[in-house]
C-alpha atoms as a PDB file:
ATOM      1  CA  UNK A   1     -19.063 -52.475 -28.968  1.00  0.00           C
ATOM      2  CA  UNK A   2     -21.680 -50.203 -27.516  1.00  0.00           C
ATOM      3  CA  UNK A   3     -20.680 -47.060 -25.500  1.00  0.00           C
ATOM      4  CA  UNK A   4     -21.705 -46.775 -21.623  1.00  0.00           C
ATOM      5  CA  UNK A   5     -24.662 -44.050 -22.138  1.00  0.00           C
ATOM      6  CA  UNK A   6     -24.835 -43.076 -18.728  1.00  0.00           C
ATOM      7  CA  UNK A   7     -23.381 -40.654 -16.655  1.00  0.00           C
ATOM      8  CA  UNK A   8     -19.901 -41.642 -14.990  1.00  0.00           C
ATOM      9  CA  UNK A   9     -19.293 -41.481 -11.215  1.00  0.00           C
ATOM     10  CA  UNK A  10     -16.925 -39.030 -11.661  1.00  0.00           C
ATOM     11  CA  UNK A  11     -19.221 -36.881 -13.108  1.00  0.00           C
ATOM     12  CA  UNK A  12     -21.759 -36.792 -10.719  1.00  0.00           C
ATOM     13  CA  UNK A  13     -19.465 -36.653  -7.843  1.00  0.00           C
ATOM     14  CA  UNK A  14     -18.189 -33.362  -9.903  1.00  0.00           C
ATOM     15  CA  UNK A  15     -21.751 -31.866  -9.939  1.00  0.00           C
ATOM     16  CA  UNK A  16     -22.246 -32.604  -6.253  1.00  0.00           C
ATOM     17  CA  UNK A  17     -19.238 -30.960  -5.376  1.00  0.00           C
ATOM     18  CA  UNK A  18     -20.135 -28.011  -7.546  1.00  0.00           C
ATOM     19  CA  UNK A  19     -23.835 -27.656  -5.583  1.00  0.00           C
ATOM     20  CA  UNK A  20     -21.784 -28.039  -2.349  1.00  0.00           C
ATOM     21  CA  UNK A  21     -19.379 -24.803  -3.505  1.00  0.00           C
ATOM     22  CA  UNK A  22     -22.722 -23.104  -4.438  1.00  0.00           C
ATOM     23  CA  UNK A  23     -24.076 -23.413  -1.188  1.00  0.00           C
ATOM     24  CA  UNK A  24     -21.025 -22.142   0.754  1.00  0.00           C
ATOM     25  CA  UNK A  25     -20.829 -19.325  -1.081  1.00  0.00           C
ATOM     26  CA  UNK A  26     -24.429 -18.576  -0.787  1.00  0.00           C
ATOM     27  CA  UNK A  27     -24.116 -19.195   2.683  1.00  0.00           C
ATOM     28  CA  UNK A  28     -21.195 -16.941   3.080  1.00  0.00           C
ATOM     29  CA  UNK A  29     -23.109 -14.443   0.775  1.00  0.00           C
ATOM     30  CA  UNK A  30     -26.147 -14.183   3.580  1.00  0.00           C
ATOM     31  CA  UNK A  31     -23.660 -14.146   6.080  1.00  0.00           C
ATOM     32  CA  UNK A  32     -21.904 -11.123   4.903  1.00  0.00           C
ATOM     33  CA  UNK A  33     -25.262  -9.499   4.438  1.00  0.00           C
ATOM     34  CA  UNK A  34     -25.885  -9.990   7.966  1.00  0.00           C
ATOM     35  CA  UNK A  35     -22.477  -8.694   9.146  1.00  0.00           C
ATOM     36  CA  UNK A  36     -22.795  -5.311   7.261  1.00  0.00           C
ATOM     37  CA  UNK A  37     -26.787  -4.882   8.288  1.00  0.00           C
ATOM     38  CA  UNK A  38     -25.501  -4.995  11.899  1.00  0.00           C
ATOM     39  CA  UNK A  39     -22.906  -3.607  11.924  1.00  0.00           C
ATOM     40  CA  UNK A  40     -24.950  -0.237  11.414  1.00  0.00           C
ATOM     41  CA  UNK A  41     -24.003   3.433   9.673  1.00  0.00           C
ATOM     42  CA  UNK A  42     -20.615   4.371   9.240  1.00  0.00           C
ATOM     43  CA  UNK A  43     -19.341   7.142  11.244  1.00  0.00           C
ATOM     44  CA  UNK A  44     -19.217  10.576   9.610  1.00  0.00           C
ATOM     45  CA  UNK A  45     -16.007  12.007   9.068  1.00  0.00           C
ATOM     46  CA  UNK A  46     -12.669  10.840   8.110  1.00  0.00           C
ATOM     47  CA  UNK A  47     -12.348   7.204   6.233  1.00  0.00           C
ATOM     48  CA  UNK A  48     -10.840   5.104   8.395  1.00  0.00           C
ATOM     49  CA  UNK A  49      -8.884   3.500   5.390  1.00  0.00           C
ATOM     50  CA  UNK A  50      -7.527   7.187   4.633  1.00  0.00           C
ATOM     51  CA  UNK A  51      -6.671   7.647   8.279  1.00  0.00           C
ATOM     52  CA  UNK A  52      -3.125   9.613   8.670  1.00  0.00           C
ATOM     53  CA  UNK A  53      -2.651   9.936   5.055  1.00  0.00           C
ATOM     54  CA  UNK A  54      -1.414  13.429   3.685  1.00  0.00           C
ATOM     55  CA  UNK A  55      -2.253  14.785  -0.027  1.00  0.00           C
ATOM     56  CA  UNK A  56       1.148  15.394  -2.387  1.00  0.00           C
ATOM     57  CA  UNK A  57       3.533  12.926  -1.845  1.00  0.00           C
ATOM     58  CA  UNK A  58       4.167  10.498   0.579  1.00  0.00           C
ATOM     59  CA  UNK A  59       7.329  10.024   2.678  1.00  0.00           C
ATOM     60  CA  UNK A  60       9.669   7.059   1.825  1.00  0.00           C
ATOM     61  CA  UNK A  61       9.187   4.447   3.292  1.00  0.00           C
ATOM     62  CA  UNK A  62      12.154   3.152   6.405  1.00  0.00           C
ATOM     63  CA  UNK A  63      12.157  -0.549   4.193  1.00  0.00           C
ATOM     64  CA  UNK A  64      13.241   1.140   1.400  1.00  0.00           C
ATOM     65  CA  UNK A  65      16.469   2.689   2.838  1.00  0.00           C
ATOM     66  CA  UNK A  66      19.332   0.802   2.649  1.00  0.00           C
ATOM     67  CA  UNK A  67      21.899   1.221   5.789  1.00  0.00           C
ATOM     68  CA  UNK A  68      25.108   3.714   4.409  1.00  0.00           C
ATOM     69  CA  UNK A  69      27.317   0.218   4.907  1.00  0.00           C
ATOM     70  CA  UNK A  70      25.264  -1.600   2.151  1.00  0.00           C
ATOM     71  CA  UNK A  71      24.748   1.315  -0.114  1.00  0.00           C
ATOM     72  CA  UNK A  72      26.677   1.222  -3.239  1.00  0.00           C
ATOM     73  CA  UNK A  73      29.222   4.143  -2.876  1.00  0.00           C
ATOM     74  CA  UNK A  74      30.050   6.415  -6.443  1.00  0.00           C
ATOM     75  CA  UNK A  75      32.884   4.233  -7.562  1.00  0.00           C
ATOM     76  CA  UNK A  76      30.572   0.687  -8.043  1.00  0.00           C
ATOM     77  CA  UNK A  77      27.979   2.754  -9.821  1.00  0.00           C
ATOM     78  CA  UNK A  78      30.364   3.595 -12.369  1.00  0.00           C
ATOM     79  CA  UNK A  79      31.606  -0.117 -12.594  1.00  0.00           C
END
């Protein structure tokens, strides 16, 4: 028996979906452009990413510390 040649539905509705992805992101792409061409210089100064951040090490963080009740006392770290 001969083979169906031609392209399957699924394949085209694969490619269309593919175009439809590249458009987004293009469209995203311009968009982002956009933002960052208004948005206009950056002030001079301190990054605002660094903001509050000290050089040498940091302090440890509250999360980290467990309350003295749940901390393991000497005698279950030996166990």
């Amino acid at each position: 028996m001969a083979k169906n040649s031609r392209p399957s539905g699924n394949k085209r509705a694969r490619e269309r979906a593919q175009a439809e992805r590249i458009k987004e992101k293009e469209s995203r792409r311009l968009e982002r452009r956009e933002r960052k061409a208004g948005a206009g210089p950056r002030a001079e100064g301190e990054d605002p990413d660094l903001a509050g951040i000290q050089a040498g090490p940091q302090p440890r963080p509250e999360w980290l510390d467990l309350p003295e009740e749940e901390a393991p006392s000497d005698e279950e770290k030996e166990q």
